[in-house]
C-alpha atoms as a PDB file:
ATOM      1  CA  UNK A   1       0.000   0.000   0.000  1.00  0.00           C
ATOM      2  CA  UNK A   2       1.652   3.508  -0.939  1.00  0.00           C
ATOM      3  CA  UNK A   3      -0.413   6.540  -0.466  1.00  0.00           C
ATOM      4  CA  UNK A   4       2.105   8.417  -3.337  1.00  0.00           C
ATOM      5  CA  UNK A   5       3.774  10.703  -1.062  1.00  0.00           C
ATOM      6  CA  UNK A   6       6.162   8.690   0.328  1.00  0.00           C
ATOM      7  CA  UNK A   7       9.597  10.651   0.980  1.00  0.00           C
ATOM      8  CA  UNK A   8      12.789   9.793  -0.171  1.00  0.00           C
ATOM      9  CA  UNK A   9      14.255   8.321   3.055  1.00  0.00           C
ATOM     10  CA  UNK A  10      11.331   5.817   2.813  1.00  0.00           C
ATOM     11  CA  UNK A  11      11.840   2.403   1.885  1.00  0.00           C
ATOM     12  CA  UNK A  12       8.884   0.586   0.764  1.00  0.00           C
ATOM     13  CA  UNK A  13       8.918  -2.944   0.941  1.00  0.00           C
ATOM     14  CA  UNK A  14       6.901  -5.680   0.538  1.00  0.00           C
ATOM     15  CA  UNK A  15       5.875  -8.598   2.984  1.00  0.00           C
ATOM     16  CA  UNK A  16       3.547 -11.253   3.514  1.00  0.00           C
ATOM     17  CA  UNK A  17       2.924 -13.144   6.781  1.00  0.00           C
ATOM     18  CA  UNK A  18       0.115 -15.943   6.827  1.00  0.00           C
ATOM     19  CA  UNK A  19      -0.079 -16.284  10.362  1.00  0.00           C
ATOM     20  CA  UNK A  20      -1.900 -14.773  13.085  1.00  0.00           C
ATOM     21  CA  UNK A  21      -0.101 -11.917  14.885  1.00  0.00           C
ATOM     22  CA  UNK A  22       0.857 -12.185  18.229  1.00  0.00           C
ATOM     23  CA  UNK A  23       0.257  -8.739  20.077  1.00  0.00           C
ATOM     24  CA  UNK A  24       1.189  -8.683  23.989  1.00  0.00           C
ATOM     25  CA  UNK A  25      -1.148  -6.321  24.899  1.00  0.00           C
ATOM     26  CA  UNK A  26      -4.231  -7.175  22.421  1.00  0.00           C
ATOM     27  CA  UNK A  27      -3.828 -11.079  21.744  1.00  0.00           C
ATOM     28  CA  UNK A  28      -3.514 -12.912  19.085  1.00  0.00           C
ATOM     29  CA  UNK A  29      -5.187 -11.145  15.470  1.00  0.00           C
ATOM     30  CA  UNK A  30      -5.161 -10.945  11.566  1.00  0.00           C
ATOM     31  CA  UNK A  31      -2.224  -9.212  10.003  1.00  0.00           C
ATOM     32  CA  UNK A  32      -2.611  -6.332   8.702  1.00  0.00           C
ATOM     33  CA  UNK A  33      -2.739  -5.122   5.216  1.00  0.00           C
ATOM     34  CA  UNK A  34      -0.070  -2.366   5.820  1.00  0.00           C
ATOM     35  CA  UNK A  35       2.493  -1.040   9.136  1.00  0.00           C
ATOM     36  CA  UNK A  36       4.808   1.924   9.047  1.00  0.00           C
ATOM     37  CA  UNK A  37       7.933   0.591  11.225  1.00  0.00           C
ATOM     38  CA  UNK A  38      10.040   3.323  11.913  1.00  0.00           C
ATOM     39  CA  UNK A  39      13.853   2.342  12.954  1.00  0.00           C
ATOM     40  CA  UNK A  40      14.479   0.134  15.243  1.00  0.00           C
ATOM     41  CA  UNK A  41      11.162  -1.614  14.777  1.00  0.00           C
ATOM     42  CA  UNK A  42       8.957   1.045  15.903  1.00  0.00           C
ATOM     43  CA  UNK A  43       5.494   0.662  14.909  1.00  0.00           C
ATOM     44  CA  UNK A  44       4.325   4.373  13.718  1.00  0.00           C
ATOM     45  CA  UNK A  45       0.787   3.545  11.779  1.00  0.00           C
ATOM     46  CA  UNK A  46      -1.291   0.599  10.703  1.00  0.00           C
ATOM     47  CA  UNK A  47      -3.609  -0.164   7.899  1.00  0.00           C
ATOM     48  CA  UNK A  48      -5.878  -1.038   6.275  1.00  0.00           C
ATOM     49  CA  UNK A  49      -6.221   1.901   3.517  1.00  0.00           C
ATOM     50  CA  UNK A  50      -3.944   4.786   3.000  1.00  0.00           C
ATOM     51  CA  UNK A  51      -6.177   6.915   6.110  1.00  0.00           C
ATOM     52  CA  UNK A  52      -3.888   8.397   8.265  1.00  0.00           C
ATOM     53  CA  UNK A  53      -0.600   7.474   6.460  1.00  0.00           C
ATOM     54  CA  UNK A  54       0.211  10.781   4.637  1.00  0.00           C
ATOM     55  CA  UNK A  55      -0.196  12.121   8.350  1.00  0.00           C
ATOM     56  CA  UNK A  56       2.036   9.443  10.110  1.00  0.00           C
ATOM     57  CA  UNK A  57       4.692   9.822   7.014  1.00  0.00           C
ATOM     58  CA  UNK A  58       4.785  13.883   8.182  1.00  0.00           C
ATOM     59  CA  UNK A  59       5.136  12.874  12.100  1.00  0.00           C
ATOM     60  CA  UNK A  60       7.782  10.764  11.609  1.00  0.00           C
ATOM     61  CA  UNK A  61      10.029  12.315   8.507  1.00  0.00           C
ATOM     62  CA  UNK A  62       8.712  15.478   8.454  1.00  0.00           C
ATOM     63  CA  UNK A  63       7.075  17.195   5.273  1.00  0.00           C
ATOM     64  CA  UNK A  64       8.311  17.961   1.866  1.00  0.00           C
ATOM     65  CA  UNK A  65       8.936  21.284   2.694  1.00  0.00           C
ATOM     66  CA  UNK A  66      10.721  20.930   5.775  1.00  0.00           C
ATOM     67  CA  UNK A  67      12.549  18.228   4.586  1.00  0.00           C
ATOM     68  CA  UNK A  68      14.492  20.624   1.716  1.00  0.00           C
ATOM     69  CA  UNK A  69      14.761  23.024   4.744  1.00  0.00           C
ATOM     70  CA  UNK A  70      12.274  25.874   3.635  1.00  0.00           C
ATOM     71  CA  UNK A  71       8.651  26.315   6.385  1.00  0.00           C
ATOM     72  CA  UNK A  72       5.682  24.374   5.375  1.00  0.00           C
END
Protein backbone atom coordinates (compact mmCIF):
# COMPACT_ATOMS: atom_id res chain seq x y z
CA UNK A 1 0.00 0.00 0.00
CA UNK A 2 1.65 3.51 -0.94
CA UNK A 3 -0.41 6.54 -0.47
CA UNK A 4 2.11 8.42 -3.34
CA UNK A 5 3.77 10.70 -1.06
CA UNK A 6 6.16 8.69 0.33
CA UNK A 7 9.60 10.65 0.98
CA UNK A 8 12.79 9.79 -0.17
CA UNK A 9 14.25 8.32 3.06
CA UNK A 10 11.33 5.82 2.81
CA UNK A 11 11.84 2.40 1.89
CA UNK A 12 8.88 0.59 0.76
CA UNK A 13 8.92 -2.94 0.94
CA UNK A 14 6.90 -5.68 0.54
CA UNK A 15 5.87 -8.60 2.98
CA UNK A 16 3.55 -11.25 3.51
CA UNK A 17 2.92 -13.14 6.78
CA UNK A 18 0.12 -15.94 6.83
CA UNK A 19 -0.08 -16.28 10.36
CA UNK A 20 -1.90 -14.77 13.09
CA UNK A 21 -0.10 -11.92 14.89
CA UNK A 22 0.86 -12.18 18.23
CA UNK A 23 0.26 -8.74 20.08
CA UNK A 24 1.19 -8.68 23.99
CA UNK A 25 -1.15 -6.32 24.90
CA UNK A 26 -4.23 -7.18 22.42
CA UNK A 27 -3.83 -11.08 21.74
CA UNK A 28 -3.51 -12.91 19.08
CA UNK A 29 -5.19 -11.15 15.47
CA UNK A 30 -5.16 -10.95 11.57
CA UNK A 31 -2.22 -9.21 10.00
CA UNK A 32 -2.61 -6.33 8.70
CA UNK A 33 -2.74 -5.12 5.22
CA UNK A 34 -0.07 -2.37 5.82
CA UNK A 35 2.49 -1.04 9.14
CA UNK A 36 4.81 1.92 9.05
CA UNK A 37 7.93 0.59 11.23
CA UNK A 38 10.04 3.32 11.91
CA UNK A 39 13.85 2.34 12.95
CA UNK A 40 14.48 0.13 15.24
CA UNK A 41 11.16 -1.61 14.78
CA UNK A 42 8.96 1.04 15.90
CA UNK A 43 5.49 0.66 14.91
CA UNK A 44 4.32 4.37 13.72
CA UNK A 45 0.79 3.55 11.78
CA UNK A 46 -1.29 0.60 10.70
CA UNK A 47 -3.61 -0.16 7.90
CA UNK A 48 -5.88 -1.04 6.28
CA UNK A 49 -6.22 1.90 3.52
CA UNK A 50 -3.94 4.79 3.00
CA UNK A 51 -6.18 6.92 6.11
CA UNK A 52 -3.89 8.40 8.27
CA UNK A 53 -0.60 7.47 6.46
CA UNK A 54 0.21 10.78 4.64
CA UNK A 55 -0.20 12.12 8.35
CA UNK A 56 2.04 9.44 10.11
CA UNK A 57 4.69 9.82 7.01
CA UNK A 58 4.78 13.88 8.18
CA UNK A 59 5.14 12.87 12.10
CA UNK A 60 7.78 10.76 11.61
CA UNK A 61 10.03 12.31 8.51
CA UNK A 62 8.71 15.48 8.45
CA UNK A 63 7.07 17.20 5.27
CA UNK A 64 8.31 17.96 1.87
CA UNK A 65 8.94 21.28 2.69
CA UNK A 66 10.72 20.93 5.78
CA UNK A 67 12.55 18.23 4.59
CA UNK A 68 14.49 20.62 1.72
CA UNK A 69 14.76 23.02 4.74
CA UNK A 70 12.27 25.87 3.64
CA UNK A 71 8.65 26.32 6.39
CA UNK A 72 5.68 24.37 5.37
Amino acid sequence: MDSGHRPECVDLVWARYDAAWGLSLLGEGDAPSAVLVRPYGHVAWVGGSTDGLDAALAKWCGTAAGRAGTVA
